[in-house]
N, C-alpha and C. Protein backbone atom coordinates (compact mmCIF):
# COMPACT_ATOMS: atom_id res chain seq x y z
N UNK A 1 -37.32 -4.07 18.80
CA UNK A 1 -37.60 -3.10 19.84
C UNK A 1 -38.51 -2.03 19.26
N UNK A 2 -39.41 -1.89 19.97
CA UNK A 2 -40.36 -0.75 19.56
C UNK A 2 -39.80 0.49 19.96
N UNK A 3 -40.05 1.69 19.08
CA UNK A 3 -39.71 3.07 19.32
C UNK A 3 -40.95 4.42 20.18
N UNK A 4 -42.36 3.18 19.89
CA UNK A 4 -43.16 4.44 21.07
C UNK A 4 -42.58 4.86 22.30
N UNK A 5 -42.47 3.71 23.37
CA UNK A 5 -42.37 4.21 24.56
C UNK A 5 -40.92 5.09 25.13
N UNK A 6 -39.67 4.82 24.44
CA UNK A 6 -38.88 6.00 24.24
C UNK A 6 -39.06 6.66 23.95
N UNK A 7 -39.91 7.28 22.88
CA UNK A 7 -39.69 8.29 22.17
C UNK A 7 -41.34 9.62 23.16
N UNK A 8 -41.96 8.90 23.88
CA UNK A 8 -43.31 9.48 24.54
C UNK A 8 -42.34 9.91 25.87
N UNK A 9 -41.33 9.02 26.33
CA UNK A 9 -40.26 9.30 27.88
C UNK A 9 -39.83 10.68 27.38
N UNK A 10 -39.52 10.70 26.10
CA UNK A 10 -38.58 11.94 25.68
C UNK A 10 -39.29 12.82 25.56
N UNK A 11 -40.52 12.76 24.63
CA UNK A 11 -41.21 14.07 24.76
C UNK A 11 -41.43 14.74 26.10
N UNK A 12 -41.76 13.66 26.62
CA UNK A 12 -42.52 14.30 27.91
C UNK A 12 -41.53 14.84 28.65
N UNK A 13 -39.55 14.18 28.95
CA UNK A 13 -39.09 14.62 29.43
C UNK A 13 -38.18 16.39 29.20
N UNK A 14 -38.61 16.54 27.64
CA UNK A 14 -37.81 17.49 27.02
C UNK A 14 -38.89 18.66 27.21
N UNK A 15 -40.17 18.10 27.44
CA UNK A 15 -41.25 19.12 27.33
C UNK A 15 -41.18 19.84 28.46
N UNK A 16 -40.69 19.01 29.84
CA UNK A 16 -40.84 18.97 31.11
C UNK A 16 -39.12 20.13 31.20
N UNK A 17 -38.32 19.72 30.84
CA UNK A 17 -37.09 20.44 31.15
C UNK A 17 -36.82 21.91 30.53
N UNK A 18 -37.85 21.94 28.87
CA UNK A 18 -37.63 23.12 28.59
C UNK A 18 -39.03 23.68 29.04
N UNK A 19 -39.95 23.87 29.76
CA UNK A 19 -40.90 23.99 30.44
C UNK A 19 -40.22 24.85 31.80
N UNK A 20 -39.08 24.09 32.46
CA UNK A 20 -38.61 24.69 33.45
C UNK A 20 -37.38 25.73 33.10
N UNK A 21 -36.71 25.58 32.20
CA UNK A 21 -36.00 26.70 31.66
C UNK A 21 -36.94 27.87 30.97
N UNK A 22 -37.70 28.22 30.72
CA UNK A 22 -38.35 29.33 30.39
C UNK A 22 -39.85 29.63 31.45
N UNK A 23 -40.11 28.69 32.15
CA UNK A 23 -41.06 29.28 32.71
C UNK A 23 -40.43 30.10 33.92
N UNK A 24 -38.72 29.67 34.16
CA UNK A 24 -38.46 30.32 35.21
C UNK A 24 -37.15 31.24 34.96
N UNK A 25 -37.35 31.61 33.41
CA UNK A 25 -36.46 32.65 32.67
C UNK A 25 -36.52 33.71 32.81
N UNK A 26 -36.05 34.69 32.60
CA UNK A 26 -36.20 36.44 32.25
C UNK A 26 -36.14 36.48 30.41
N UNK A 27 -36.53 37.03 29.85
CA UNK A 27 -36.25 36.65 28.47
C UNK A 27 -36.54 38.35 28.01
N UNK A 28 -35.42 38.89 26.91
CA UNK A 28 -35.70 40.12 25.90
C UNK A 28 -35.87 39.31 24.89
N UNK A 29 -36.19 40.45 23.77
CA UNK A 29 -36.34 39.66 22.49
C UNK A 29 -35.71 40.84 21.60
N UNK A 30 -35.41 40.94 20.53
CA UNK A 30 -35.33 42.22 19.80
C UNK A 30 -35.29 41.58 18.20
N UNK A 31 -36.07 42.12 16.96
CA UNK A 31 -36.38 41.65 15.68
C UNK A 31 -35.93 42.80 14.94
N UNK A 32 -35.19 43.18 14.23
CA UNK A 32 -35.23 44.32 12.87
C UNK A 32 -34.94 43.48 11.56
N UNK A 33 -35.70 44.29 11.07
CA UNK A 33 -35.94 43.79 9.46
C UNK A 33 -35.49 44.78 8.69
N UNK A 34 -34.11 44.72 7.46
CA UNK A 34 -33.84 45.60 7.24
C UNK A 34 -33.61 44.93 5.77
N UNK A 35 -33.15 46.82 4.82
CA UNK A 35 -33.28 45.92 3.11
C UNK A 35 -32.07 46.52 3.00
N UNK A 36 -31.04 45.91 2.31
CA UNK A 36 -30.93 44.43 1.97
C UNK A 36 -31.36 43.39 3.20
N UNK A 37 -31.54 42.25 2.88
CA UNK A 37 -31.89 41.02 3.82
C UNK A 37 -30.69 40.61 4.73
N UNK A 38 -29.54 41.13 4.60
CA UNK A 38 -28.32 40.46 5.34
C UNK A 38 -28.05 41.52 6.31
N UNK A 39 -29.00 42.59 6.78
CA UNK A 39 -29.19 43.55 7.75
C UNK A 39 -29.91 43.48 8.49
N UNK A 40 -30.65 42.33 8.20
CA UNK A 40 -31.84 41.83 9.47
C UNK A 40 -31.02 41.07 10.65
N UNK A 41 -31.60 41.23 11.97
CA UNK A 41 -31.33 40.70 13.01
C UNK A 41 -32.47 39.95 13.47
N UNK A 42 -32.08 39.13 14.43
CA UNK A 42 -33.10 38.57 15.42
C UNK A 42 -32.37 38.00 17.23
N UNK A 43 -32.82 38.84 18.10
CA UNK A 43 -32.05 38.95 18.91
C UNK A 43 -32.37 38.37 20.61
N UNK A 44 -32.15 37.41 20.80
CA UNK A 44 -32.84 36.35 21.75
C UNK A 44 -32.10 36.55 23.03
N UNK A 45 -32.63 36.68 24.58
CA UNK A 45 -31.35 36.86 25.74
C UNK A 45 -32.45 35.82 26.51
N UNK A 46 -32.17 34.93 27.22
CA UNK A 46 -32.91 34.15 28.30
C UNK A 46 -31.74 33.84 29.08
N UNK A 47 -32.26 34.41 30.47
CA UNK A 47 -31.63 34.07 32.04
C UNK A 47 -32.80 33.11 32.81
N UNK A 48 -32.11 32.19 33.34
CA UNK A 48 -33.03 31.39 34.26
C UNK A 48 -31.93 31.31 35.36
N UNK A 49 -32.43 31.24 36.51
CA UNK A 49 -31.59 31.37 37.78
C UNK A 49 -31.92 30.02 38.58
N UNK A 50 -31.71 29.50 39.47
CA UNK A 50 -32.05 28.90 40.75
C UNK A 50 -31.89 27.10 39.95
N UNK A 51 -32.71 26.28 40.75
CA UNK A 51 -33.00 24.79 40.71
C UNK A 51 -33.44 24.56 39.38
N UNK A 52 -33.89 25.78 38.60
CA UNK A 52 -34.31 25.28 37.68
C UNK A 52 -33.66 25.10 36.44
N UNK A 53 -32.60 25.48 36.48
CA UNK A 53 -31.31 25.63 35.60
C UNK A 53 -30.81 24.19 35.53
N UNK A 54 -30.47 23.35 36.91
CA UNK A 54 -30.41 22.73 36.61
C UNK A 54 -31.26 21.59 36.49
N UNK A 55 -32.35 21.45 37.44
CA UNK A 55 -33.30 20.40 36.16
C UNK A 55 -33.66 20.57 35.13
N UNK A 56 -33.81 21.68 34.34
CA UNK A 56 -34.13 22.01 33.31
C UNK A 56 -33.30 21.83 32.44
N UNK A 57 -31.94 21.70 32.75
CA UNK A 57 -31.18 21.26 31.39
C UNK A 57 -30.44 19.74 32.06
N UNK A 58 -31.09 19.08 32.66
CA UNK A 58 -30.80 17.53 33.24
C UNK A 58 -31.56 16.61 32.56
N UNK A 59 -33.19 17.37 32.36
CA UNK A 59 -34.27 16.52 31.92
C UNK A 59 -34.08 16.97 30.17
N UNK A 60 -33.59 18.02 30.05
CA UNK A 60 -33.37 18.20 28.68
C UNK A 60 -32.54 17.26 28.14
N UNK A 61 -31.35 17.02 28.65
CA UNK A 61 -30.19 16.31 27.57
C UNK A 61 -30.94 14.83 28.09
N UNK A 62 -31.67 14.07 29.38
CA UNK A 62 -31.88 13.01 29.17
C UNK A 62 -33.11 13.37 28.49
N UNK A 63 -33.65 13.91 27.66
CA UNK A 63 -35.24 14.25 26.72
C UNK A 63 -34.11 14.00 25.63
N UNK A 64 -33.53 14.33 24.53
CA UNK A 64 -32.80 14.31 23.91
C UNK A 64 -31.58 12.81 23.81
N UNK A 65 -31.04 12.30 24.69
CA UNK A 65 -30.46 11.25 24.74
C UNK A 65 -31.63 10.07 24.65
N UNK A 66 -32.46 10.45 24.99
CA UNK A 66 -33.94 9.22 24.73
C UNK A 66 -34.59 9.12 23.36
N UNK A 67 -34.62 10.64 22.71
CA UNK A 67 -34.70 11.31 21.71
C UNK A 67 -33.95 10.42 20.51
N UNK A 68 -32.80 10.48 21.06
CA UNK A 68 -31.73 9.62 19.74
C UNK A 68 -31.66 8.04 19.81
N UNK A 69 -31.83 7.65 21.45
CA UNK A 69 -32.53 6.26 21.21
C UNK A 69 -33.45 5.78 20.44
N UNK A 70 -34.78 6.48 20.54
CA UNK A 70 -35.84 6.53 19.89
C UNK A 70 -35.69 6.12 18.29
N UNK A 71 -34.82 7.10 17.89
CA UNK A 71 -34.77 7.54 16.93
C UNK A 71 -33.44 6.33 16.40
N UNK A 72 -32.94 5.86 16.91
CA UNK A 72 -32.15 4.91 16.31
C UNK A 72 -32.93 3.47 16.35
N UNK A 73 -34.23 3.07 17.44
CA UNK A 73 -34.78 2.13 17.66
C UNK A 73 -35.78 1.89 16.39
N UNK A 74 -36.20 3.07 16.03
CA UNK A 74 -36.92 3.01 14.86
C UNK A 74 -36.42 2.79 14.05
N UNK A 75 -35.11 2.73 13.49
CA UNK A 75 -34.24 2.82 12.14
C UNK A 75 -34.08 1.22 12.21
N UNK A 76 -34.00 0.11 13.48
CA UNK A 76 -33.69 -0.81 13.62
C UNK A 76 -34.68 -1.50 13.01
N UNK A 77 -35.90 -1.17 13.58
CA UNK A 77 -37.11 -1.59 13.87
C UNK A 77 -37.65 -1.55 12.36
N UNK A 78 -37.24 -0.50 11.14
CA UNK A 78 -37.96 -0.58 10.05
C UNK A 78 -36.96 -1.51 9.01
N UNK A 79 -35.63 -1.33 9.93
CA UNK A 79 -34.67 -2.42 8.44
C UNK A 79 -35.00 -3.54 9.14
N UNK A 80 -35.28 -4.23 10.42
CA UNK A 80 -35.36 -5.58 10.51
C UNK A 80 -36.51 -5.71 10.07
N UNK A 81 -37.91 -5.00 9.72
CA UNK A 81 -39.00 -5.59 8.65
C UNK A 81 -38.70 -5.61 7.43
N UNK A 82 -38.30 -4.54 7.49
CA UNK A 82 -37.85 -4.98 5.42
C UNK A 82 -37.13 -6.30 5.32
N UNK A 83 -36.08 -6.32 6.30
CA UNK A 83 -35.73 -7.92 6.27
C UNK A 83 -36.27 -9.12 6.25
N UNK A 84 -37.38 -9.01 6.66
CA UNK A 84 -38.66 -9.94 7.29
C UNK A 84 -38.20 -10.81 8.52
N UNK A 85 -37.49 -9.83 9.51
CA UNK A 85 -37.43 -10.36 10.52
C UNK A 85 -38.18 -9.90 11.95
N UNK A 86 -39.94 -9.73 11.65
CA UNK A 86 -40.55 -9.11 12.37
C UNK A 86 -40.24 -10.04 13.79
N UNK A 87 -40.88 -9.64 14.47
CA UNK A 87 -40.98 -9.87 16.38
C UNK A 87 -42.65 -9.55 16.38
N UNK A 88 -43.52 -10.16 15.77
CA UNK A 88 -45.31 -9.65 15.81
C UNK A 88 -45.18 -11.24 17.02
N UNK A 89 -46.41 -10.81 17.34
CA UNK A 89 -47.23 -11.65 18.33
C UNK A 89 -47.23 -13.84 17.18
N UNK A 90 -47.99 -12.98 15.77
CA UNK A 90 -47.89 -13.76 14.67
C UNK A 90 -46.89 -14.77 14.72
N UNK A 91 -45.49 -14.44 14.38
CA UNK A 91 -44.38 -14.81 14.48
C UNK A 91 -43.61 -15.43 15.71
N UNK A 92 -44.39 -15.04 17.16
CA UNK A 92 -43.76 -15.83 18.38
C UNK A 92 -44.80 -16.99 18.11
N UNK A 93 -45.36 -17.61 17.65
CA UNK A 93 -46.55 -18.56 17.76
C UNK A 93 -45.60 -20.11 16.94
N UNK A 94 -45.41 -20.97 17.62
CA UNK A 94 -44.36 -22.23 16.86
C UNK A 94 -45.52 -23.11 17.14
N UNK A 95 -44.75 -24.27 16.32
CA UNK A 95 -45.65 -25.10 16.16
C UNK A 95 -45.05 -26.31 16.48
N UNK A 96 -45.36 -27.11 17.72
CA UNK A 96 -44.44 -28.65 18.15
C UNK A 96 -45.78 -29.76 17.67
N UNK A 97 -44.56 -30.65 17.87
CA UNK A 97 -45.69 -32.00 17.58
C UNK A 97 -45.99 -32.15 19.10
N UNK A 98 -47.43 -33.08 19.03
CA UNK A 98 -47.42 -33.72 20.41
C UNK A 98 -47.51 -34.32 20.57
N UNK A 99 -46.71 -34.90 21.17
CA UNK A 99 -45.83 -36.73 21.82
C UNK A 99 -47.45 -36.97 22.11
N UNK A 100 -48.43 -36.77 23.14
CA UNK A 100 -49.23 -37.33 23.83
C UNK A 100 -50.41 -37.84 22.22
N UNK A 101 -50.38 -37.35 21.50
CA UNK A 101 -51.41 -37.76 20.56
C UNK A 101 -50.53 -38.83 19.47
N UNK A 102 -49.49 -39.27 19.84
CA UNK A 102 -49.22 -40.23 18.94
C UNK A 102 -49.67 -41.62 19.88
N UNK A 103 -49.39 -41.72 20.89
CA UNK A 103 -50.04 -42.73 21.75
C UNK A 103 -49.04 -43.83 21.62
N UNK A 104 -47.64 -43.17 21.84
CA UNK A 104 -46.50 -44.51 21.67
C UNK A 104 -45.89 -45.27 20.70
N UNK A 105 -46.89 -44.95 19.38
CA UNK A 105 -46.67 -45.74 18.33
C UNK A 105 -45.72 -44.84 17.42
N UNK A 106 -44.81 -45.52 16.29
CA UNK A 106 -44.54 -44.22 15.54
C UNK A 106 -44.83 -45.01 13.95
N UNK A 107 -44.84 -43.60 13.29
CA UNK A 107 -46.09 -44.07 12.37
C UNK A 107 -47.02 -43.09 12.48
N UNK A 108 -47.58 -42.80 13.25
CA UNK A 108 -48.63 -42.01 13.29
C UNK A 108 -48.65 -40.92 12.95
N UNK A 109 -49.55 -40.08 12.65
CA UNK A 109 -49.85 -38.88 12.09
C UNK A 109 -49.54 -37.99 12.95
N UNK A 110 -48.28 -37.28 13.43
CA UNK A 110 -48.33 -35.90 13.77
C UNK A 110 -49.63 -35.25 14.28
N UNK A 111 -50.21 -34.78 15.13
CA UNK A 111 -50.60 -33.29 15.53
C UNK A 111 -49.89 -32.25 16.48
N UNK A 112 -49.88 -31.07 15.51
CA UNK A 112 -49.59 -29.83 15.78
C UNK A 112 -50.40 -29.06 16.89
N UNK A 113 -49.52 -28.45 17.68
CA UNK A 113 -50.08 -27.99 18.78
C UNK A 113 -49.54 -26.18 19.22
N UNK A 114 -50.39 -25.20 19.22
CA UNK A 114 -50.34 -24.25 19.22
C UNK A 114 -49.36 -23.75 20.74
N UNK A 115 -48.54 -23.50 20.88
CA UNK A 115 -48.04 -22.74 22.01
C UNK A 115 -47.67 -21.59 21.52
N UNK A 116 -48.73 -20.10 22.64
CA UNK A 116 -47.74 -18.69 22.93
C UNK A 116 -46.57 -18.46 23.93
N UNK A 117 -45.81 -17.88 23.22
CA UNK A 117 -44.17 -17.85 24.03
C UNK A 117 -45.06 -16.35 24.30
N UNK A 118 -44.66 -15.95 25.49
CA UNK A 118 -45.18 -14.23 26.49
C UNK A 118 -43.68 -13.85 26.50
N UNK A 119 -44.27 -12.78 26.19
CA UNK A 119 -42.41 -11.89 26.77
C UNK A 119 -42.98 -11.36 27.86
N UNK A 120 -41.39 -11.13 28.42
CA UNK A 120 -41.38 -10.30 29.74
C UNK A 120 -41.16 -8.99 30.54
């Protein structure tokens, strides 16, 4: 299983959900930097109200649940090559004999005949 086209659903859907949680937020911010370093703050408030609350965190967790598909499809996808158990175009390509070129007799020399198996 390939990991592009999950993992492009997710971007686009996580881009799309947190897109609608902040474009339709109220947001403060507040930063102090203080010495010693364990006196620094950083201080974040975002309100989003209406429809967008909830598509915005609907398309998020499915951006994220696609996210970890992705991300587990690839983990599959790189131990079954190390295995050498690719799925290439290469590898669907078999090779039968063909009955019609022996001409009934047996004895004869085999020819090999190219068939592509198509996925669906």
């Amino acid at each position: 299983m390939k990991a592009d086209r999950p993992l492009i659903v997710a971007f686009l859907l996580l881009a799309t959900g947190l897109t609608l949680i902040f474009a339709y937020g109220t947001a403060t911010s507040g930063f102090n930097i203080a010495y010693p370093l364990s006196g620094s703050s950083l201080h974040l408030d975002l309100t989003t109200t209406g429809p967008a609350v909830l598509g915005g965190v609907g398309l998020t967790a499915i951006g994220l649940l696609l996210l970890v598909w992705a991300f587990l499809s690839a983990i599959v996808c790189q131990v079954s090559h190390l295995a050498g158990r690719e799925t290439s175009i290469e590898t669907l390509l078999e090779r039968y004999p063909d009955p019609s070129a022996e001409g009934g007799r047996r004895g004869a020399s085999a020819v090999t005949v190219e068939r592509k198996h198509t996925l669906l």
